[in-house]
C-alpha atoms as a PDB file:
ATOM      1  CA  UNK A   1      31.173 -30.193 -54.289  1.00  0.00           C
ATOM      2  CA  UNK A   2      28.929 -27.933 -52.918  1.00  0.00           C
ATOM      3  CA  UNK A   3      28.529 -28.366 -48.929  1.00  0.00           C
ATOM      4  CA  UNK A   4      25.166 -28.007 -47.197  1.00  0.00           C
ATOM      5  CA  UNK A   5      25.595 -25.339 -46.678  1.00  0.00           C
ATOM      6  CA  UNK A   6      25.657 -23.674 -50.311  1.00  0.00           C
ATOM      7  CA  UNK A   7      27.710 -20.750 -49.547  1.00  0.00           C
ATOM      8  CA  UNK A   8      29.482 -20.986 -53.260  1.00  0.00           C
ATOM      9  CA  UNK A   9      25.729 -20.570 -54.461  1.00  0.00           C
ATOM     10  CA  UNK A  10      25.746 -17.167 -52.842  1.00  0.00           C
ATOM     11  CA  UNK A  11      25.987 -13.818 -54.757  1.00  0.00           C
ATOM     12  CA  UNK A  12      28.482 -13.022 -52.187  1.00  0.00           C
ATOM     13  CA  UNK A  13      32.200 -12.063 -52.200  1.00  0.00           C
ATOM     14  CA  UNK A  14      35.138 -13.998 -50.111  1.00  0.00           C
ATOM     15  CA  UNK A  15      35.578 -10.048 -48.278  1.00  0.00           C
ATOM     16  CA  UNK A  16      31.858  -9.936 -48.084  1.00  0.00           C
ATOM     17  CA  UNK A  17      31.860 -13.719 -46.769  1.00  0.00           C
ATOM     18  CA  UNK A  18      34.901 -13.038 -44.487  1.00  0.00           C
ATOM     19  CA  UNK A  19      33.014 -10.210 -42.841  1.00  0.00           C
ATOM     20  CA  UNK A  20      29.966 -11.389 -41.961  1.00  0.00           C
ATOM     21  CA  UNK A  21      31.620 -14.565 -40.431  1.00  0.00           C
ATOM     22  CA  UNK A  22      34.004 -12.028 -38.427  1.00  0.00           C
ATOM     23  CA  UNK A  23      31.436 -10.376 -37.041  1.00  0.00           C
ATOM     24  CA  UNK A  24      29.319 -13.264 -36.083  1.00  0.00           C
ATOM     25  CA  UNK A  25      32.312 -14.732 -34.271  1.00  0.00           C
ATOM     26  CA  UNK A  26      33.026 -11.525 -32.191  1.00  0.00           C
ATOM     27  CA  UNK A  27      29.446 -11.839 -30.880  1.00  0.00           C
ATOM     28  CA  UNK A  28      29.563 -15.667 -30.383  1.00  0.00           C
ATOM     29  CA  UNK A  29      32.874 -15.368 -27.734  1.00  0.00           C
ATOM     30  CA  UNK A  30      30.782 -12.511 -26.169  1.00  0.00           C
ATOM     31  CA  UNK A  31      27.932 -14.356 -25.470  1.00  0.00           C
ATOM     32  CA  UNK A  32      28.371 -18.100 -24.940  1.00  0.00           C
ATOM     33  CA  UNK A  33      29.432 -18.017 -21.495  1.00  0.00           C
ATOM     34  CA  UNK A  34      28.615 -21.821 -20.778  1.00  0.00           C
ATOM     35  CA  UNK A  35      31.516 -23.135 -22.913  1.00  0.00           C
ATOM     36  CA  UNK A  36      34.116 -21.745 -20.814  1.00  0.00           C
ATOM     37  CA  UNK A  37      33.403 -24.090 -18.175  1.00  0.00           C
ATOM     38  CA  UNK A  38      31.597 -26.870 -19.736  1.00  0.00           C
ATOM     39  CA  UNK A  39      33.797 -29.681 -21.547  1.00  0.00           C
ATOM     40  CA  UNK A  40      32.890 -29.144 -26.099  1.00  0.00           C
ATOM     41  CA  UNK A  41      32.994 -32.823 -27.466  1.00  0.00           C
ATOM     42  CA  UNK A  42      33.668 -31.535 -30.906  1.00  0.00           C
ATOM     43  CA  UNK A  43      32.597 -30.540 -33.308  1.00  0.00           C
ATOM     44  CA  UNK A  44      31.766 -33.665 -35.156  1.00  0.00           C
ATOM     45  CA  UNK A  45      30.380 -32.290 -38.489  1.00  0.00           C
ATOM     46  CA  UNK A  46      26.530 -33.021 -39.918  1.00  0.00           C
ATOM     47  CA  UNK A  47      27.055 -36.965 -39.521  1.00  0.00           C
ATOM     48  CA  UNK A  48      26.758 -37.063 -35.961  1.00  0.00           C
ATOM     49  CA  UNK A  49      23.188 -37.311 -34.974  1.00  0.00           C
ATOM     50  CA  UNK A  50      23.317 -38.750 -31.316  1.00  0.00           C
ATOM     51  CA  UNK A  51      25.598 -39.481 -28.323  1.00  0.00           C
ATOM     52  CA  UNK A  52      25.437 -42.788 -26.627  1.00  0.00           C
ATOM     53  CA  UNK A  53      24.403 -42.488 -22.916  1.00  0.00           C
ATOM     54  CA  UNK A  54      25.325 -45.972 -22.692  1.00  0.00           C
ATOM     55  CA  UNK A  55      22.195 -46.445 -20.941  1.00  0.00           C
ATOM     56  CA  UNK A  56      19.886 -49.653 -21.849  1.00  0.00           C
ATOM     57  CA  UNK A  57      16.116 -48.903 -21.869  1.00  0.00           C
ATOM     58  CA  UNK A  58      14.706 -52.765 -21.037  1.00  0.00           C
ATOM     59  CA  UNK A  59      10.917 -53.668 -22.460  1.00  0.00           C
ATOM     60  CA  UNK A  60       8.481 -54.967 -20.679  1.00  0.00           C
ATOM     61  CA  UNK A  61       9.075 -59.134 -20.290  1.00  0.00           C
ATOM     62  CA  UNK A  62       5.574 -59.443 -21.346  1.00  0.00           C
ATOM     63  CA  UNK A  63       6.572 -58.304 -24.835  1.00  0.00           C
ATOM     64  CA  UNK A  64       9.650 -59.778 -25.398  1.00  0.00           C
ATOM     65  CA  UNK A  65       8.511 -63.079 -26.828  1.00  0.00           C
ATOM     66  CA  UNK A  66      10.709 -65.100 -24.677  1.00  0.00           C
ATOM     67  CA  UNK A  67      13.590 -63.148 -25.618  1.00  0.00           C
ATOM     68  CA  UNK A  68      14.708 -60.190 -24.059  1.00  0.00           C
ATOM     69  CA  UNK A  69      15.352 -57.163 -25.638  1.00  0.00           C
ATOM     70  CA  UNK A  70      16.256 -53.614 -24.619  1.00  0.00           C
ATOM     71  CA  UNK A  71      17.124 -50.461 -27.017  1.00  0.00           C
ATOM     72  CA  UNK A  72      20.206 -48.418 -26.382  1.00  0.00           C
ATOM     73  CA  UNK A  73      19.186 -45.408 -25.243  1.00  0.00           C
ATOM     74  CA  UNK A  74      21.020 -42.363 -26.940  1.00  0.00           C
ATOM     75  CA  UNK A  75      20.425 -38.419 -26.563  1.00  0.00           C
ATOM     76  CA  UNK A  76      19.909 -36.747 -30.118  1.00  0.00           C
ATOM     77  CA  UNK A  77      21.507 -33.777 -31.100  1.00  0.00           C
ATOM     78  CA  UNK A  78      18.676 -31.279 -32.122  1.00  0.00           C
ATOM     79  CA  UNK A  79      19.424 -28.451 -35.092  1.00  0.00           C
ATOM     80  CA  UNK A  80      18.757 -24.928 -35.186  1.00  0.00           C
ATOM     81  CA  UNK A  81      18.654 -22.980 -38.269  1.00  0.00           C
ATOM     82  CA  UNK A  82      17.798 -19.419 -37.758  1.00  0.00           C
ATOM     83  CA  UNK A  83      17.245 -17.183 -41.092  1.00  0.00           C
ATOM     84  CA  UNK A  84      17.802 -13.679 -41.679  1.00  0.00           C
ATOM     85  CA  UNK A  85      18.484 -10.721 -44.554  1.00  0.00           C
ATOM     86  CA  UNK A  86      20.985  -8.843 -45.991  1.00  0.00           C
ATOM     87  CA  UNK A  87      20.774  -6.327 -48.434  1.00  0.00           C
ATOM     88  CA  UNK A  88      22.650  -7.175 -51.298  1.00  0.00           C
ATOM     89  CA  UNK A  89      24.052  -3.809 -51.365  1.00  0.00           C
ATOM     90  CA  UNK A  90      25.621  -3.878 -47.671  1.00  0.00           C
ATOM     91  CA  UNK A  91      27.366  -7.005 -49.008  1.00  0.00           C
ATOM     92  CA  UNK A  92      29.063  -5.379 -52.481  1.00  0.00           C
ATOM     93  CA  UNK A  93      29.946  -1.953 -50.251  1.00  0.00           C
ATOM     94  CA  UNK A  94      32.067  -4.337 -48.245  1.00  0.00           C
ATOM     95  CA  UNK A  95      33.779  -5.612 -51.372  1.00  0.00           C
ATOM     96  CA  UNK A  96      34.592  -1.909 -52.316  1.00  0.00           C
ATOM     97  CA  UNK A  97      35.997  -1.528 -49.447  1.00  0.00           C
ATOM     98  CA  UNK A  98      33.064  -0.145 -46.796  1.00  0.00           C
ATOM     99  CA  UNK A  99      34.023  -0.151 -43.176  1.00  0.00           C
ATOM    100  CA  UNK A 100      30.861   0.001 -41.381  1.00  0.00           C
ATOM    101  CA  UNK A 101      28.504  -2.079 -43.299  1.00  0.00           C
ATOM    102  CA  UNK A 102      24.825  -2.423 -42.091  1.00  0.00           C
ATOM    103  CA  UNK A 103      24.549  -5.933 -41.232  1.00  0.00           C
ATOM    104  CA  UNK A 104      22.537  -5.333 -38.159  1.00  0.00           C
ATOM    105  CA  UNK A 105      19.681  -8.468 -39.511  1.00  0.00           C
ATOM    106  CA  UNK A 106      22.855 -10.897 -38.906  1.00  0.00           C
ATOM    107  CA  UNK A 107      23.730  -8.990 -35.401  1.00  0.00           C
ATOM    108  CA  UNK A 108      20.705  -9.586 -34.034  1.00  0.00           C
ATOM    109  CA  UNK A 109      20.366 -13.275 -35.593  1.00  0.00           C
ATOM    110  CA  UNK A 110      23.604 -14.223 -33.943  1.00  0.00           C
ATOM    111  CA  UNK A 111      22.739 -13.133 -30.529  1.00  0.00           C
ATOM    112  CA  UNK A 112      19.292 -14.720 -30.412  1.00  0.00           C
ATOM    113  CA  UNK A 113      20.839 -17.969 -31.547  1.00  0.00           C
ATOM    114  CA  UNK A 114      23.718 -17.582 -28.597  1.00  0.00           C
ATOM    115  CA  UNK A 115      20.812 -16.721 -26.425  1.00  0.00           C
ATOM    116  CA  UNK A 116      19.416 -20.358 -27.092  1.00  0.00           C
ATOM    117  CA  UNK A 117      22.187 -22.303 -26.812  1.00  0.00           C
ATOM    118  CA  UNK A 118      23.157 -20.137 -23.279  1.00  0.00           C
ATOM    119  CA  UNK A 119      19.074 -21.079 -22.288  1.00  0.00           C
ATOM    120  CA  UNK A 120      19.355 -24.483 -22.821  1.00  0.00           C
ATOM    121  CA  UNK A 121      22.555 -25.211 -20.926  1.00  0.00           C
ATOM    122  CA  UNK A 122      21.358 -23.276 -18.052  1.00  0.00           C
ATOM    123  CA  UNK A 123      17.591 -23.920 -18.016  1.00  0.00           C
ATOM    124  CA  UNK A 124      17.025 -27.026 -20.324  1.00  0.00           C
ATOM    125  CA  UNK A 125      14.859 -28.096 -23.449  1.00  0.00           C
ATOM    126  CA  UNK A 126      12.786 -30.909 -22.626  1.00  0.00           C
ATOM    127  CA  UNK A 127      11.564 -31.088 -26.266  1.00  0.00           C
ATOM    128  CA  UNK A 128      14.977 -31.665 -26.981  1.00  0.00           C
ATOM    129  CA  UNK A 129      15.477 -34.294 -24.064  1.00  0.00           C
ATOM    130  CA  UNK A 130      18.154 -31.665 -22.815  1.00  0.00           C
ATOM    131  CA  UNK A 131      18.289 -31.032 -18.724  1.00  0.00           C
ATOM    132  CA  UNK A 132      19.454 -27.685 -17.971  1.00  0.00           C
ATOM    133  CA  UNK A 133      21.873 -26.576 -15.321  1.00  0.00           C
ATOM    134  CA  UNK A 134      19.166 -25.064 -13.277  1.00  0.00           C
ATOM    135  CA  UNK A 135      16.483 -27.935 -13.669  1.00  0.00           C
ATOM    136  CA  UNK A 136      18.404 -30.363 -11.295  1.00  0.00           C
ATOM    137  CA  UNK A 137      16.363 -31.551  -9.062  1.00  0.00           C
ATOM    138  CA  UNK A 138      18.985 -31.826  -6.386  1.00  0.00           C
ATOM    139  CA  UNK A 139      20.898 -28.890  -6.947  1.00  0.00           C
ATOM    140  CA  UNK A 140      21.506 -26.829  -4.182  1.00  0.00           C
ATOM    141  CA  UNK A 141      21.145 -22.891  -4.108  1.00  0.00           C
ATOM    142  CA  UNK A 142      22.507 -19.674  -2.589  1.00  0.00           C
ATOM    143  CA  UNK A 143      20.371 -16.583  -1.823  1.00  0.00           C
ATOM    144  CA  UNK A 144      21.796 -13.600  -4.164  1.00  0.00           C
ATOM    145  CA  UNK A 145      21.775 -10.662  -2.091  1.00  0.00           C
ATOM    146  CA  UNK A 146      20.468  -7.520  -3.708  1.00  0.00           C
ATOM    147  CA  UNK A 147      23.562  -5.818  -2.599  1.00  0.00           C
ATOM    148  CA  UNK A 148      26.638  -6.231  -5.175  1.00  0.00           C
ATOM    149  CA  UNK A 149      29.112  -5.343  -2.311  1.00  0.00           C
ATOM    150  CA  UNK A 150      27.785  -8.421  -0.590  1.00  0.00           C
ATOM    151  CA  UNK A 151      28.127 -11.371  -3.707  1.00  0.00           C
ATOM    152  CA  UNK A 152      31.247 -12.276  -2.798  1.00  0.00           C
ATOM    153  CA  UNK A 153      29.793 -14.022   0.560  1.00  0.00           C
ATOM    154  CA  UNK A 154      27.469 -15.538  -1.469  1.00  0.00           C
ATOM    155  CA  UNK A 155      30.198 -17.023  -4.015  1.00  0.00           C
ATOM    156  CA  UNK A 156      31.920 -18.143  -1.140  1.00  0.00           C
ATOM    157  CA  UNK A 157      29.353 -20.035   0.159  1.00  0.00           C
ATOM    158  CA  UNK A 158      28.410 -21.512  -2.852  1.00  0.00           C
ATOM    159  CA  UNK A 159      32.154 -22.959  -3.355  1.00  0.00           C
ATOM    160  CA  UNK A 160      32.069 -23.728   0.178  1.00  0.00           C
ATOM    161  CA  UNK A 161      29.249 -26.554  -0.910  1.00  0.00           C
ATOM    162  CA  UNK A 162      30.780 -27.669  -3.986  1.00  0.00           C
ATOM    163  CA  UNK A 163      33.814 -28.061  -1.738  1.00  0.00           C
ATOM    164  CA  UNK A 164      32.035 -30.150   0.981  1.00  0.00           C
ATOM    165  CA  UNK A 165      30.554 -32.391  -2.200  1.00  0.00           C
ATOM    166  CA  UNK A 166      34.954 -32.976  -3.035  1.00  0.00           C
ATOM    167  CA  UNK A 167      34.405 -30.858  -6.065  1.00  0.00           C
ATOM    168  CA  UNK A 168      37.635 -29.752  -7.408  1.00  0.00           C
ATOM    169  CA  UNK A 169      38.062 -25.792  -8.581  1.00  0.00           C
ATOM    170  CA  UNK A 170      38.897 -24.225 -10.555  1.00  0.00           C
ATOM    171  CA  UNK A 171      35.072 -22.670  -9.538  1.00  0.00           C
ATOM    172  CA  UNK A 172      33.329 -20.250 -11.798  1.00  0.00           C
ATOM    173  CA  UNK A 173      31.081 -17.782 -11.290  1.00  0.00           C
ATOM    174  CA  UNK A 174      27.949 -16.542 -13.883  1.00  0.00           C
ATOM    175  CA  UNK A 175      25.757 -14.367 -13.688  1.00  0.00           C
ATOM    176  CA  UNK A 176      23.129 -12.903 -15.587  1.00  0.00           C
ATOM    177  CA  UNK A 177      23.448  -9.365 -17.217  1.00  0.00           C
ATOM    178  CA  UNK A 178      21.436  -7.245 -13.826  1.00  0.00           C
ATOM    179  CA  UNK A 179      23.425  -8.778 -11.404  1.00  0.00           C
ATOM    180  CA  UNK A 180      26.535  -8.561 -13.548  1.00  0.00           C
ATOM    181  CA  UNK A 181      25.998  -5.576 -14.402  1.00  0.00           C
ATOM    182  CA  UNK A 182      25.007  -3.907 -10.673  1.00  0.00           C
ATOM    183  CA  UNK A 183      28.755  -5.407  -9.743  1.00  0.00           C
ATOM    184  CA  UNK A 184      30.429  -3.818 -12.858  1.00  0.00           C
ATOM    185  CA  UNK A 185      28.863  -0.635 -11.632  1.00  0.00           C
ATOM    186  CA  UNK A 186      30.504  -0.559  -8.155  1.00  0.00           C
ATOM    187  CA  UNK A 187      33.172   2.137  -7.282  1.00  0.00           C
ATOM    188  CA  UNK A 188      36.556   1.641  -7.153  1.00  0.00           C
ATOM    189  CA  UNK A 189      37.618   0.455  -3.332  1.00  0.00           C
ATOM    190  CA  UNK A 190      40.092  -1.561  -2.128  1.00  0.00           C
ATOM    191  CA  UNK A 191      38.381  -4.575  -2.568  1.00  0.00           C
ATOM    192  CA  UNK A 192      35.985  -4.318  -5.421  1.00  0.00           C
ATOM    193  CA  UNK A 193      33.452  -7.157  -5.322  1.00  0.00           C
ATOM    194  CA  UNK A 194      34.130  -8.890  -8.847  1.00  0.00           C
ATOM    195  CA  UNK A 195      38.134  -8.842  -7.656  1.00  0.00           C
ATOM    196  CA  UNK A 196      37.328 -10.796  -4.603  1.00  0.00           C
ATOM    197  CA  UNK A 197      35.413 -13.062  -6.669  1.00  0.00           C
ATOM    198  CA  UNK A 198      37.801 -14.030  -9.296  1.00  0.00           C
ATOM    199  CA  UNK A 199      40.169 -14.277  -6.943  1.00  0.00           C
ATOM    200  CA  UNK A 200      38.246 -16.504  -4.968  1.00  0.00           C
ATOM    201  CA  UNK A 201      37.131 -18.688  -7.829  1.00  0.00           C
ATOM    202  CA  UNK A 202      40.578 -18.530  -9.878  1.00  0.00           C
ATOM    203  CA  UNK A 203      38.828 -17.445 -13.017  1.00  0.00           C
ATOM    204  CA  UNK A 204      37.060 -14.711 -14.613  1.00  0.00           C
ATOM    205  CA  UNK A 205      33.623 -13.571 -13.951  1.00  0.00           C
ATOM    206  CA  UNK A 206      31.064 -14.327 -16.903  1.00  0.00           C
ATOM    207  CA  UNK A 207      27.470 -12.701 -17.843  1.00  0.00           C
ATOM    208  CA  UNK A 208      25.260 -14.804 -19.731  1.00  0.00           C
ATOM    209  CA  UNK A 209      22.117 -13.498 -21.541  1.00  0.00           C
ATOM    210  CA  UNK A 210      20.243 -16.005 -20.938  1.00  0.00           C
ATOM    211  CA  UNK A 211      20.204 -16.467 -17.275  1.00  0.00           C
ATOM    212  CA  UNK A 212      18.482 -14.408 -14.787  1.00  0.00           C
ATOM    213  CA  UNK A 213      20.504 -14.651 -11.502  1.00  0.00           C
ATOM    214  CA  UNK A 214      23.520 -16.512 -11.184  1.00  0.00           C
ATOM    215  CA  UNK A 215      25.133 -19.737 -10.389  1.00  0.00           C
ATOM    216  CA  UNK A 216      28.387 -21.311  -9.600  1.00  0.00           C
ATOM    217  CA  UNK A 217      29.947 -24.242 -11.046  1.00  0.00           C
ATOM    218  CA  UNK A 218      33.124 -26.475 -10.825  1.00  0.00           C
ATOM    219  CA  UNK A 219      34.867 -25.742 -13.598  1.00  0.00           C
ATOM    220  CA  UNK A 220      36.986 -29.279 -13.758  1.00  0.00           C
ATOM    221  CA  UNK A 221      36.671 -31.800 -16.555  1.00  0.00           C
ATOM    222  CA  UNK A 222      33.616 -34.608 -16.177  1.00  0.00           C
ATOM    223  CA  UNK A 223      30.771 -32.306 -15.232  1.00  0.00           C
ATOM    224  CA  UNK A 224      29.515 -30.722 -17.727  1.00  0.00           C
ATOM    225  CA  UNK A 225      29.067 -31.946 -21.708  1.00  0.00           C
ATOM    226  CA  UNK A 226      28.353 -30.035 -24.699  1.00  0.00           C
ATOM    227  CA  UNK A 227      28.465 -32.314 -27.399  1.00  0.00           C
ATOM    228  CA  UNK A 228      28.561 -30.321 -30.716  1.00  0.00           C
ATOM    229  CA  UNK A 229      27.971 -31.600 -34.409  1.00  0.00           C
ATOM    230  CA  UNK A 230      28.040 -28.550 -36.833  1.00  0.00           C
ATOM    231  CA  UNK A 231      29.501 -25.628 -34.654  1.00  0.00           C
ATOM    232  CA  UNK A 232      27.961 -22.256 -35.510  1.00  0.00           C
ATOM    233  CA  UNK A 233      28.168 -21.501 -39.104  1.00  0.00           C
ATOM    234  CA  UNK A 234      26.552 -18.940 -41.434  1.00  0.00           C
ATOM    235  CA  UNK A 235      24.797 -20.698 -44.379  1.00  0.00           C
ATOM    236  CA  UNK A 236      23.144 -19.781 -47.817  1.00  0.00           C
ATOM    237  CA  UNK A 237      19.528 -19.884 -48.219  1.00  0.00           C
ATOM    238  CA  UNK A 238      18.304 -17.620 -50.925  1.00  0.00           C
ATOM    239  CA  UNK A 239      18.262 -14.287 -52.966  1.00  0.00           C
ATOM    240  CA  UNK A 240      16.896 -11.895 -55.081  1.00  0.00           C
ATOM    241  CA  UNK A 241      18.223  -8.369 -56.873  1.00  0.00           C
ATOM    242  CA  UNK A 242      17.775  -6.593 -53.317  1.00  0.00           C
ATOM    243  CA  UNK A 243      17.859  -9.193 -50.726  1.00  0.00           C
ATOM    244  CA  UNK A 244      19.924 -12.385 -49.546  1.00  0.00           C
ATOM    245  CA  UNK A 245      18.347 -14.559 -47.251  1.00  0.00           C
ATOM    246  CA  UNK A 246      21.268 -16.138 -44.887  1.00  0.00           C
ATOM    247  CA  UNK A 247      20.871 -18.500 -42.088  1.00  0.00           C
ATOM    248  CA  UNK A 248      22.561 -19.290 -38.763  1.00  0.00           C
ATOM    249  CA  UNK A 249      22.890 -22.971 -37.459  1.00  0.00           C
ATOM    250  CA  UNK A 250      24.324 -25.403 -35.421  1.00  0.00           C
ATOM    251  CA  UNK A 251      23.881 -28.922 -34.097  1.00  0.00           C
ATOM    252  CA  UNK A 252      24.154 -29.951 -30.475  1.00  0.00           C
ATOM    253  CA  UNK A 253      23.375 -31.811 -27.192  1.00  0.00           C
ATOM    254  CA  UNK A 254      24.144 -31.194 -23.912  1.00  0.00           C
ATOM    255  CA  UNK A 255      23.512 -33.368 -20.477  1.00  0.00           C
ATOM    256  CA  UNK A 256      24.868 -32.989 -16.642  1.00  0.00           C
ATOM    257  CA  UNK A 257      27.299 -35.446 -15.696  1.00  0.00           C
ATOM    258  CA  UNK A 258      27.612 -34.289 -12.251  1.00  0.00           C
ATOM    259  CA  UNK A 259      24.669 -33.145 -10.593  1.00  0.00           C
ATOM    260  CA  UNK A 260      26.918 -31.745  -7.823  1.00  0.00           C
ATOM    261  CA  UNK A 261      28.650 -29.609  -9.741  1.00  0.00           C
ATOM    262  CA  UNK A 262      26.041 -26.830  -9.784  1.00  0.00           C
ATOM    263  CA  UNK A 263      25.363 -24.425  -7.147  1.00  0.00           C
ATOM    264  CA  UNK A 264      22.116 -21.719  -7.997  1.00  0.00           C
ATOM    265  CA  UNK A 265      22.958 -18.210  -7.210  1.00  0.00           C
ATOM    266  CA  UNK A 266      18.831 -16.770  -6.811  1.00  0.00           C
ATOM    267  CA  UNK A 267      17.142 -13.595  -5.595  1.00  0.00           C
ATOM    268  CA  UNK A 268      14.490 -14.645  -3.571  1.00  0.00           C
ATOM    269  CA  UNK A 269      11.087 -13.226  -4.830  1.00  0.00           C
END
């Protein structure tokens, strides 16, 4: 039975196939910094459309018709489905054997697709009904020096609150890919800044794409929730004699269980 995602209907090879899902996977674990700290419910498959906030949204007793009523209030997992080309040719060299294909079209698809699924756990998606890490209201936040040397006070200050809220570690700290990349570029000293910072959070040091600064989290179970459906998968769309049209999707939700848990790391502009 053919799956909705019609790969058998593709003029492509299992080595083509098992390439292009290699290489989409090897950008995925680069870039999807959020689900190292945030607890994955799944995935699920296509059948699961919603997670139940078991939440009751009441009506208005002057509707109700002498019989109250409420509807359970859920949070729906939204789709993407991002399309892109290969040349049919790329695909076949791979089958004869071609170690540096040109699949650059599925590169780039793959990291703007991380990209959104990095934006809307850090900054949100109202559309989607999806409150980002960054858009609670009572979150508390660090200055971000714009010396590297000096992050590591900053870390420590943001654990410092997450400790005073009884937040367990292990803590983690993100940051975007400037200030990530300023610390990366520090010289070798005694104490290099990202050392002090792992070893003050007891786990590695992440860059996200999507974020701009930086935050730190509490990395222990309950806080975060990234409920996934169909977990990132490269599907079938179309083709010609020169092209095949692929696409890149998932399904997902995702929703702050502890408000706490969330400490902004920002420059101050």
């Amino acid at each position: 039975m053919t799956s909705i995602l019609r790969r058998s209907l593709a003029p492509i090879t299992e080595k083509a196939w098992a390439e292009v899902d290699d290489q989409a996977t090897q950008i995925l674990k680069t870039q999807l910094s959020a689900r190292r700290f945030v607890d994955v419910d799944g995935p699920h498959g296509w059948g699961l459309a919603a997670v139940d906030t078991g939440r009751l949204q009441l009506t208005d007793p002057e509707t109700t018709r002498d019989v109250p009523w409420g509807l359970r209030a859920v949070l729906p997992l939204l789709e993407v489905r991002l399309p892109f080309v290969v040349k049919q040719m790329e695909l076949d060299a791979i089958s004869r054997g071609c170690k540096d294909p040109d699949l650059e079209s599925l590169q780039q698809a793959v990291r703007q697709a991380s990209w959104f699924e990095e934006s809307a756990v850090y900054y949100g998606l109202p559309d989607a009904s999806i409150q980002g890490l960054l858009q609670v209201p009572e979150r508390e936040k660090v200055s971000l020096p714009e010396d590297p040397l000096q992050y590591p006070r900053a870390v420590a200050q943001a654990m410092e609150i997450l400790q005073s809220n009884a937040l367990p570690g292990p803590y983690c700290a993100i940051f975007g890919r400037k200030p990530f990349f300023k610390l990366m570029q520090q010289p070798d000293c005694s104490d290099p800044p990202r050392r002090l910072i792992e070893e003050m959070t007891g786990a590695s040091m992440r860059c996200s794409p999507a974020l701009t600064d930086g935050v730190v989290v509490s990395a222990a179970r309950g806080h975060f929730e990234l409920t996934v459906g169909q977990d990132w998968s490269i599907g079938y769309a179309s083709h010609d004699r020169d092209d095949v049209e692929l696409y890149i999707t998932e399904s997902f939700t995702f929703r702050v269980l502890e408000p706490a848990a969330v400490v902004e790391l920002g420059v101050d502009r």
